[in-house]
C-alpha atoms as a PDB file:
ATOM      1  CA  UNK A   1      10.826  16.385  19.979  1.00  0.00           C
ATOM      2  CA  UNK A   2      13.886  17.993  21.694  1.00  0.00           C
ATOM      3  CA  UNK A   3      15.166  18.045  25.375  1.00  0.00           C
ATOM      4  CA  UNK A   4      15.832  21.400  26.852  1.00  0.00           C
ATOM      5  CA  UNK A   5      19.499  21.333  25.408  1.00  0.00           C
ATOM      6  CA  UNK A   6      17.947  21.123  21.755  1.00  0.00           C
ATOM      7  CA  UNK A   7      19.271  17.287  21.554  1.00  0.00           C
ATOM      8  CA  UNK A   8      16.750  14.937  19.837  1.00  0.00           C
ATOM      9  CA  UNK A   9      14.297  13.228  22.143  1.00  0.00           C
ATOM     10  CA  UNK A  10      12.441  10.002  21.706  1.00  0.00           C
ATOM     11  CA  UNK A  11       8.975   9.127  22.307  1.00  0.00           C
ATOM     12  CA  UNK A  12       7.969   5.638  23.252  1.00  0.00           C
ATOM     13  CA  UNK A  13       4.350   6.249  21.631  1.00  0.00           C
ATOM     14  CA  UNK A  14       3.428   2.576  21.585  1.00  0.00           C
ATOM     15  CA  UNK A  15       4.410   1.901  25.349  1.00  0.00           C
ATOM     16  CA  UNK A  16       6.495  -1.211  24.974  1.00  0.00           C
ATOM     17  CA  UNK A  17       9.305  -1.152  27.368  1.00  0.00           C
ATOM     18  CA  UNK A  18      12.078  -3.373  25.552  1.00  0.00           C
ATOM     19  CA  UNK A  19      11.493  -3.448  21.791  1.00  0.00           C
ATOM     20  CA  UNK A  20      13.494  -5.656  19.562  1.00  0.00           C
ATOM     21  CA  UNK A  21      13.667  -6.094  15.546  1.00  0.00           C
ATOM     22  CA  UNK A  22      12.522  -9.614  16.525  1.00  0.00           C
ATOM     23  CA  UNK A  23       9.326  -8.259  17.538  1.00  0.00           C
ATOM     24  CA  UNK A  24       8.402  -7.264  14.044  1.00  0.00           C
ATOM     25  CA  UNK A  25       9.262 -10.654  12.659  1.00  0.00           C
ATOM     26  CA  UNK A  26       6.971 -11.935  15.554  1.00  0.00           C
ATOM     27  CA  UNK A  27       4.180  -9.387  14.959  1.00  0.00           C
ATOM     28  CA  UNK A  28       4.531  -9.642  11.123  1.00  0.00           C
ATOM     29  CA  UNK A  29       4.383 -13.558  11.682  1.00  0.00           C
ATOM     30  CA  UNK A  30       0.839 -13.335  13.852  1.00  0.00           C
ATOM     31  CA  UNK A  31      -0.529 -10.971  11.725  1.00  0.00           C
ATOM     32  CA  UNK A  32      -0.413 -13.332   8.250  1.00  0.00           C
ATOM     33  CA  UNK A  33      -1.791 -16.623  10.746  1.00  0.00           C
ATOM     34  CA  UNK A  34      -4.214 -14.272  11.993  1.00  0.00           C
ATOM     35  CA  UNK A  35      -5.286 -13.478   8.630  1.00  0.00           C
ATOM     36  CA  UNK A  36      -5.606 -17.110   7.605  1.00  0.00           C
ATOM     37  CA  UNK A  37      -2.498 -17.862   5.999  1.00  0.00           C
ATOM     38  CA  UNK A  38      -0.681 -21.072   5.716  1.00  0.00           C
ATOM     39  CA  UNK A  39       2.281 -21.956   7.946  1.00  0.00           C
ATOM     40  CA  UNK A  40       4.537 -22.154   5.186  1.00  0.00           C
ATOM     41  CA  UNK A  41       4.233 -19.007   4.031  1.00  0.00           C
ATOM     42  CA  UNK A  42       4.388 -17.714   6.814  1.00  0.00           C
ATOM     43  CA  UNK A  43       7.285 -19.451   7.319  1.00  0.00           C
ATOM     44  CA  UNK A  44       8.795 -18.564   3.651  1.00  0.00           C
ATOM     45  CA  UNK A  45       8.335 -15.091   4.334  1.00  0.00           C
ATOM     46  CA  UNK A  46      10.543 -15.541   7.696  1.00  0.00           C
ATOM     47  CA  UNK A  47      13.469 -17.257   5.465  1.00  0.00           C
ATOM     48  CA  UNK A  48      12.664 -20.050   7.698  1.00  0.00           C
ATOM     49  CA  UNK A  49      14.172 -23.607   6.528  1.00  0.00           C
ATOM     50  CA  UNK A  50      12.380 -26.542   5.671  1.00  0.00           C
ATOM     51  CA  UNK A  51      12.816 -29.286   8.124  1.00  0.00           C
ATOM     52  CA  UNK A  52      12.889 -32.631   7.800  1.00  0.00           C
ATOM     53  CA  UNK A  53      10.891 -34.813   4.657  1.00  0.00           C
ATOM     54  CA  UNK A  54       9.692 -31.303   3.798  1.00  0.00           C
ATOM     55  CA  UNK A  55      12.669 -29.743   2.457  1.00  0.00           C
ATOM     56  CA  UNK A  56      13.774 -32.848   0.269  1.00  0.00           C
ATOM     57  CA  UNK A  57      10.204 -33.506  -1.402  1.00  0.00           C
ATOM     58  CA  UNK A  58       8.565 -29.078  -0.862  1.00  0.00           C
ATOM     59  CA  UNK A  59      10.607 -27.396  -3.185  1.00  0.00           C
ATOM     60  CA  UNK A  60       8.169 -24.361  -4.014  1.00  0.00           C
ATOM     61  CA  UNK A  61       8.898 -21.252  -3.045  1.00  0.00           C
ATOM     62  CA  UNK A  62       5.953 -19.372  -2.541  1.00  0.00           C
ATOM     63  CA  UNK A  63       6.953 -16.148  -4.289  1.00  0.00           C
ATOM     64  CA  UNK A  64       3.499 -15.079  -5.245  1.00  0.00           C
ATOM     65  CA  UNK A  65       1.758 -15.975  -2.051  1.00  0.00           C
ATOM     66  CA  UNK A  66       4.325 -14.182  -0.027  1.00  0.00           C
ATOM     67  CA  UNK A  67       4.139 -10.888  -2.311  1.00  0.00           C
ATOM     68  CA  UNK A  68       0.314 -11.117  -1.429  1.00  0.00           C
ATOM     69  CA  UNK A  69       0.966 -11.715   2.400  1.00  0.00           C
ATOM     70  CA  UNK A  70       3.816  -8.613   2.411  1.00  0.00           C
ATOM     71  CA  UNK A  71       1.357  -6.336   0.718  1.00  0.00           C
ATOM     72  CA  UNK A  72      -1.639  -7.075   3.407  1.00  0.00           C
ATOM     73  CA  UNK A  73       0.962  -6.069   5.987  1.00  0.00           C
ATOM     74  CA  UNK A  74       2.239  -3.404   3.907  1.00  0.00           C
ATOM     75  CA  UNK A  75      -1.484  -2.480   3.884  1.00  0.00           C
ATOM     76  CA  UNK A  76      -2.617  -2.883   7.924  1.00  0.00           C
ATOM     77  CA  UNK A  77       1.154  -1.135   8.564  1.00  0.00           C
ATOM     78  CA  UNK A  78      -0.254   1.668   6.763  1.00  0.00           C
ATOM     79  CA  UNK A  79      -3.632   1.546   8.510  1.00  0.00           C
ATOM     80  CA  UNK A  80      -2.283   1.727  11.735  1.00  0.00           C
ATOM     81  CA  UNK A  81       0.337   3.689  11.039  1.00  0.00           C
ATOM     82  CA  UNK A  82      -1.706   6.678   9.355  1.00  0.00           C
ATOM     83  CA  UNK A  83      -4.214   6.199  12.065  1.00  0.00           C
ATOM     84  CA  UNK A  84      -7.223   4.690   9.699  1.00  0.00           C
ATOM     85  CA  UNK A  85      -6.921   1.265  10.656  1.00  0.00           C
ATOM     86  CA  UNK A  86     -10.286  -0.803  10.050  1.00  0.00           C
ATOM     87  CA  UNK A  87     -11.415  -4.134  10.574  1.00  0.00           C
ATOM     88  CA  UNK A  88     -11.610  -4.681   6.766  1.00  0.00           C
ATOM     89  CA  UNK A  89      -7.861  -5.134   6.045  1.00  0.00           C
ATOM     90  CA  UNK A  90      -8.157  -7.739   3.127  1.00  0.00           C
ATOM     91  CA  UNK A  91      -5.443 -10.145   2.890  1.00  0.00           C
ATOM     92  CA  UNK A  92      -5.749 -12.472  -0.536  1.00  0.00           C
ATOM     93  CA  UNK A  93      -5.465 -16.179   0.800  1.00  0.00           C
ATOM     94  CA  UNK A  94      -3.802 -19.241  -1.772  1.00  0.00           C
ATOM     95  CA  UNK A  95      -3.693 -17.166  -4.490  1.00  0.00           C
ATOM     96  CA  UNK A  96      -6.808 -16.115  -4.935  1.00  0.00           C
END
């Protein structure tokens, strides 16, 4: 879209008033919990650190189950984003 001087417009199509990056790590983040998967990947995929007893004793990295989680989102980003979003976005849970 352009203004009447030919500049490029924007078009707040999604209605939020103040969007930050932050609210795709948040969105990304409640989409994988909604979906049923664990905190720590979750947290993994966030580059969050391991706190406490956790990060002497956890030393897995979750690479597979965080590929999985990234392509679900990959796939309901998609959805929504091509406008054929369905309740049937499959996410594969603890690698199965």
């Amino acid at each position: 879209m352009y203004d009447a001087d030919s500049k490029p417009t924007t078009f707040n199509k999604i209605g939020v008033d103040h969007f930050t990056p932050h609210d795709l790590r948040r969105t990304t983040a409640t989409f994988m919990a909604q979906s049923g998967e664990m905190d720590e990947v979750v947290d993994a995929v966030l580059n969050h650190a391991k706190q406490e007893v956790i990060k002497v004793y956890n030393q897995f990295k979750y690479d597979v189950q965080k590929q999985q989680a990234l392509e679900a989102w990959a796939r309901k980003q998609t959805a929504i984003t091509t406008d054929t979003e369905k309740d049937d976005v499959q996410i594969r849970h603890n690698g199965s």
